[in-house]
C-alpha atoms as a PDB file:
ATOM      1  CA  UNK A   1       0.000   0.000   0.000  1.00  0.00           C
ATOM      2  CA  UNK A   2       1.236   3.829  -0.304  1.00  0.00           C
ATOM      3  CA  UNK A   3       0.122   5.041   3.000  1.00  0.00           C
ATOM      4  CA  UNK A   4       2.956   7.425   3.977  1.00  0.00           C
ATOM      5  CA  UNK A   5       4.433   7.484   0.832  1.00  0.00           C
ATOM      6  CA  UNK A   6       4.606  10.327  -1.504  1.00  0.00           C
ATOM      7  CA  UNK A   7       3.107   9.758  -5.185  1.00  0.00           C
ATOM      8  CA  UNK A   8       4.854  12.110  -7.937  1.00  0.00           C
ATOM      9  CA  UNK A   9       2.947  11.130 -10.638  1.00  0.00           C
ATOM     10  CA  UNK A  10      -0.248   8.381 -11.574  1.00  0.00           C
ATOM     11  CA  UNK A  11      -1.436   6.954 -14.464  1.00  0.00           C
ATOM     12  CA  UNK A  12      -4.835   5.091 -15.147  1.00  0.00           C
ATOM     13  CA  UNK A  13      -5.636   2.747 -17.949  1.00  0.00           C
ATOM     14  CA  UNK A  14      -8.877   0.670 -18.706  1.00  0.00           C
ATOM     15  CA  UNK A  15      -7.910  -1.549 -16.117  1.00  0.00           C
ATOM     16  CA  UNK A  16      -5.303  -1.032 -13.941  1.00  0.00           C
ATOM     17  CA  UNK A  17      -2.843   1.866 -12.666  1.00  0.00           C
ATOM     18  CA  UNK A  18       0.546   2.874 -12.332  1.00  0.00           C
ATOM     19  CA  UNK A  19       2.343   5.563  -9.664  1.00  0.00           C
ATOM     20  CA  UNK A  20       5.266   6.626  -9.596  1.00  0.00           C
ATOM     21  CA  UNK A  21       6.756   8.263  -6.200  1.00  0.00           C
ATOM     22  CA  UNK A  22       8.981  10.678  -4.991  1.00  0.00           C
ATOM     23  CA  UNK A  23      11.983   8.518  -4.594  1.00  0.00           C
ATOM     24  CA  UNK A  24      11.890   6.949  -8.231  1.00  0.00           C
ATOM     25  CA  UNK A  25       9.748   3.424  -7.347  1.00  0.00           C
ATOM     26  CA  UNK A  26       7.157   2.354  -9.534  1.00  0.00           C
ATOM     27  CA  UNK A  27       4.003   0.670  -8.543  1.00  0.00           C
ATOM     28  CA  UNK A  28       1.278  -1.289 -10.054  1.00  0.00           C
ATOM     29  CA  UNK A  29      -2.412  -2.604  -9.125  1.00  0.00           C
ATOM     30  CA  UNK A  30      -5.078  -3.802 -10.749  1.00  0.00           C
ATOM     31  CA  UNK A  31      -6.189  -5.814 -13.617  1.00  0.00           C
ATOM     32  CA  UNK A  32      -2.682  -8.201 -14.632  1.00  0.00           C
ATOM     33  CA  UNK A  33      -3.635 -10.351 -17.483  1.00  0.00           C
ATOM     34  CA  UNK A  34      -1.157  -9.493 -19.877  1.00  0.00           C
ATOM     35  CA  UNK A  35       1.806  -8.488 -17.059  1.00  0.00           C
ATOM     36  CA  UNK A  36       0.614  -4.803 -17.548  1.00  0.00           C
ATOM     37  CA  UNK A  37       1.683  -4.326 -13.648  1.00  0.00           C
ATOM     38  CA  UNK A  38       5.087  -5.517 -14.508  1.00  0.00           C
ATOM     39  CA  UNK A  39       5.232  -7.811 -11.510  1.00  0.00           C
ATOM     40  CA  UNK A  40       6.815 -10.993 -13.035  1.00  0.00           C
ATOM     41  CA  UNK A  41       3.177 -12.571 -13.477  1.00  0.00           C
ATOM     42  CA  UNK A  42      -0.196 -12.647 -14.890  1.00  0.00           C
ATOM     43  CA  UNK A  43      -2.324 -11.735 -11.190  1.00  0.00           C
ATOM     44  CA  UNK A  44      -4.446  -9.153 -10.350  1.00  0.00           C
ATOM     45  CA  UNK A  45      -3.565  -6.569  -7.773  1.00  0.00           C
ATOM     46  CA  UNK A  46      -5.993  -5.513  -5.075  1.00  0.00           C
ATOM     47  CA  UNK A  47      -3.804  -3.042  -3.688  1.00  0.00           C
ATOM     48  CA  UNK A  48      -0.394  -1.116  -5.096  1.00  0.00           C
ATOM     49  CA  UNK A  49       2.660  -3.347  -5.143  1.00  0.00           C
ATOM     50  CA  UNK A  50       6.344  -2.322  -5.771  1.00  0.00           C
ATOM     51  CA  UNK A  51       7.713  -2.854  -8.993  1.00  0.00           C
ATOM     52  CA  UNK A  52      11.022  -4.706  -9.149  1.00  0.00           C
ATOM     53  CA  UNK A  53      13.551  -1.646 -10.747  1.00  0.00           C
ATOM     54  CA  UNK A  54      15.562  -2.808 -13.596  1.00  0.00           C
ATOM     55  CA  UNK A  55      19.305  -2.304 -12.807  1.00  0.00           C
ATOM     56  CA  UNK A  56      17.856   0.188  -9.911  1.00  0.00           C
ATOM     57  CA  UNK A  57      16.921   2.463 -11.925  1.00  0.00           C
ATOM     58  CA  UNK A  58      14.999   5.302 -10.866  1.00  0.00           C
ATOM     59  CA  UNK A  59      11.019   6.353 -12.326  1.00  0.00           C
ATOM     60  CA  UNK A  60      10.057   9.687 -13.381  1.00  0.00           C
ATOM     61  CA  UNK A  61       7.192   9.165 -15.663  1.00  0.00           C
ATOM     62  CA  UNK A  62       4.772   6.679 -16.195  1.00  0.00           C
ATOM     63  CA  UNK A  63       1.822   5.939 -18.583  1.00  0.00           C
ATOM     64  CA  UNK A  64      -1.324   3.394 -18.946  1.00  0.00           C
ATOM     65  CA  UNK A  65      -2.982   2.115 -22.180  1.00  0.00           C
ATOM     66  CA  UNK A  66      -5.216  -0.489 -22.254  1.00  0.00           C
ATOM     67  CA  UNK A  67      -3.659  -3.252 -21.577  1.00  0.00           C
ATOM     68  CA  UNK A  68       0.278  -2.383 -21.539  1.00  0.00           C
ATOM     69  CA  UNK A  69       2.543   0.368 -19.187  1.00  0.00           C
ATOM     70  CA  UNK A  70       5.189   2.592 -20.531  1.00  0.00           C
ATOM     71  CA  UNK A  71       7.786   4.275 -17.929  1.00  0.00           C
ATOM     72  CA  UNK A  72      10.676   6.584 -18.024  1.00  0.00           C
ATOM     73  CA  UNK A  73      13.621   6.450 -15.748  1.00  0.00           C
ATOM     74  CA  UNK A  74      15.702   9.456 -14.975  1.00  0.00           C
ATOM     75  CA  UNK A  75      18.450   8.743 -17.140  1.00  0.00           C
ATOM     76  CA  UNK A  76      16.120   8.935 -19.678  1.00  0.00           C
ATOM     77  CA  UNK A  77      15.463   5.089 -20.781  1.00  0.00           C
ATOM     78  CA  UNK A  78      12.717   3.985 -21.807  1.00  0.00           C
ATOM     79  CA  UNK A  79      10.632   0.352 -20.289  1.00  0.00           C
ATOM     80  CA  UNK A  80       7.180  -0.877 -21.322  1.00  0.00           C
ATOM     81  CA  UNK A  81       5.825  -4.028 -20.330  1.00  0.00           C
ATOM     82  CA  UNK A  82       2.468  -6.161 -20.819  1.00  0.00           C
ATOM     83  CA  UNK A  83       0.374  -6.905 -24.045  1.00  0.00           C
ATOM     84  CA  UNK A  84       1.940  -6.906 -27.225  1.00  0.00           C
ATOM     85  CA  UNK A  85      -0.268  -8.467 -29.441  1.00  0.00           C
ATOM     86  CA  UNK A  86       0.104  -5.660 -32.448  1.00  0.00           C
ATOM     87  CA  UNK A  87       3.773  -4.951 -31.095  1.00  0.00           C
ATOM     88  CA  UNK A  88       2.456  -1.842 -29.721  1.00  0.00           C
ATOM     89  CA  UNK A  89       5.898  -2.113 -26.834  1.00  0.00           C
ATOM     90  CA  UNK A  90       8.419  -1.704 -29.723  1.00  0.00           C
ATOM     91  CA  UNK A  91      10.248  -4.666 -28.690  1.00  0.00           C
ATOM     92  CA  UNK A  92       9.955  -6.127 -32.609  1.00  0.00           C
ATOM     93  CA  UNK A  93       8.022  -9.361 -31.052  1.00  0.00           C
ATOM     94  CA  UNK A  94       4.601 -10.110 -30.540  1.00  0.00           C
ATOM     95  CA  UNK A  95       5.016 -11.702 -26.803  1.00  0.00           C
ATOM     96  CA  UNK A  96       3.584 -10.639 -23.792  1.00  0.00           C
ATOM     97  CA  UNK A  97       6.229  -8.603 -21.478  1.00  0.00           C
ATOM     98  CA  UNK A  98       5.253  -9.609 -18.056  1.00  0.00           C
ATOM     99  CA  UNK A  99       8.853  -7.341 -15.992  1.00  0.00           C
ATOM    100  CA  UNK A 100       9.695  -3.723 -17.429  1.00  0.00           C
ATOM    101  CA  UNK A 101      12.108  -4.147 -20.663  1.00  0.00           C
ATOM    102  CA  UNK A 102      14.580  -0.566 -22.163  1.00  0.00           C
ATOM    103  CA  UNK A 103      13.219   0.051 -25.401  1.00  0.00           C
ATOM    104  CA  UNK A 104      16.632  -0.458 -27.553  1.00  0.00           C
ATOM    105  CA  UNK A 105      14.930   1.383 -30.308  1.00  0.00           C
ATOM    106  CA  UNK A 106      15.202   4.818 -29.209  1.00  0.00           C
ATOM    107  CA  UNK A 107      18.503   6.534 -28.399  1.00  0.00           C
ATOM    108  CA  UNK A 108      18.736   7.956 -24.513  1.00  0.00           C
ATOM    109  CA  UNK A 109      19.743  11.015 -25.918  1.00  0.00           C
ATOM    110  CA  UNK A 110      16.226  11.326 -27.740  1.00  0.00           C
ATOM    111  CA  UNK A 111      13.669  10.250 -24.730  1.00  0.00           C
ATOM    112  CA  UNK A 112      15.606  12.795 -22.487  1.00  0.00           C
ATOM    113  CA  UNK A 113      15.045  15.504 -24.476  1.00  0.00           C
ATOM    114  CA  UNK A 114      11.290  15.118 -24.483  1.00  0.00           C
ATOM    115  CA  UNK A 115      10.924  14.665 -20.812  1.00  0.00           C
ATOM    116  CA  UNK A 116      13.361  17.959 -19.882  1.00  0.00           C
END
């Protein structure tokens, strides 16, 4: 749960949601079908759970869709997890991401200069 803690930014999709708080961690809760929580697995969320970092990286931004997540880091990387069935998470495969993956096809360089 988030009692105490302090939410920078939250993002709602059809079916579940994503916050991001003031220290960089990522959370996740609701509907997990397609590992659009990016908890490792297909369940459903009742209440917020943490996000595993990749390589500790820190969260700035995050969005929902319907049934995938996108989020930003600090250094500027870019992860998306969940349903991929039209390769709408730009990982060139059709599978389902079920942990955050960097998207290798944008430069660094690029995604930080949108989010400054």
């Amino acid at each position: 749960m988030l009692q105490g803690i302090a939410v920078k930014m939250l993002a709602a999709g059809a079916e579940h949601t994503a916050a991001v708080t003031e220290d960089g961690s990522l959370y996740g809760w609701g509907w997990g079908r397609y590992g659009n929580l990016g908890l490792g697995d297909r369940n459903d969320r009742l209440v917020p759970e943490k996000v595993s970092m990749v390589n500790g990286e820190k969260m700035v931004m995050v969005a929902c869709r319907w049934r995938h997540t996108i989020s930003v880091s600090s250094s500027g990387r870019l992860y998306t997890y969940g349903w991929s069935k039209y390769c709408q998470l730009g990982h060139g495969d059709f599978e389902d991401h079920l942990v955050p993956h960097k998207l290798e096809a944008l430069s660094d360089k690029f995604i930080r200069e949108v989010i400054s």
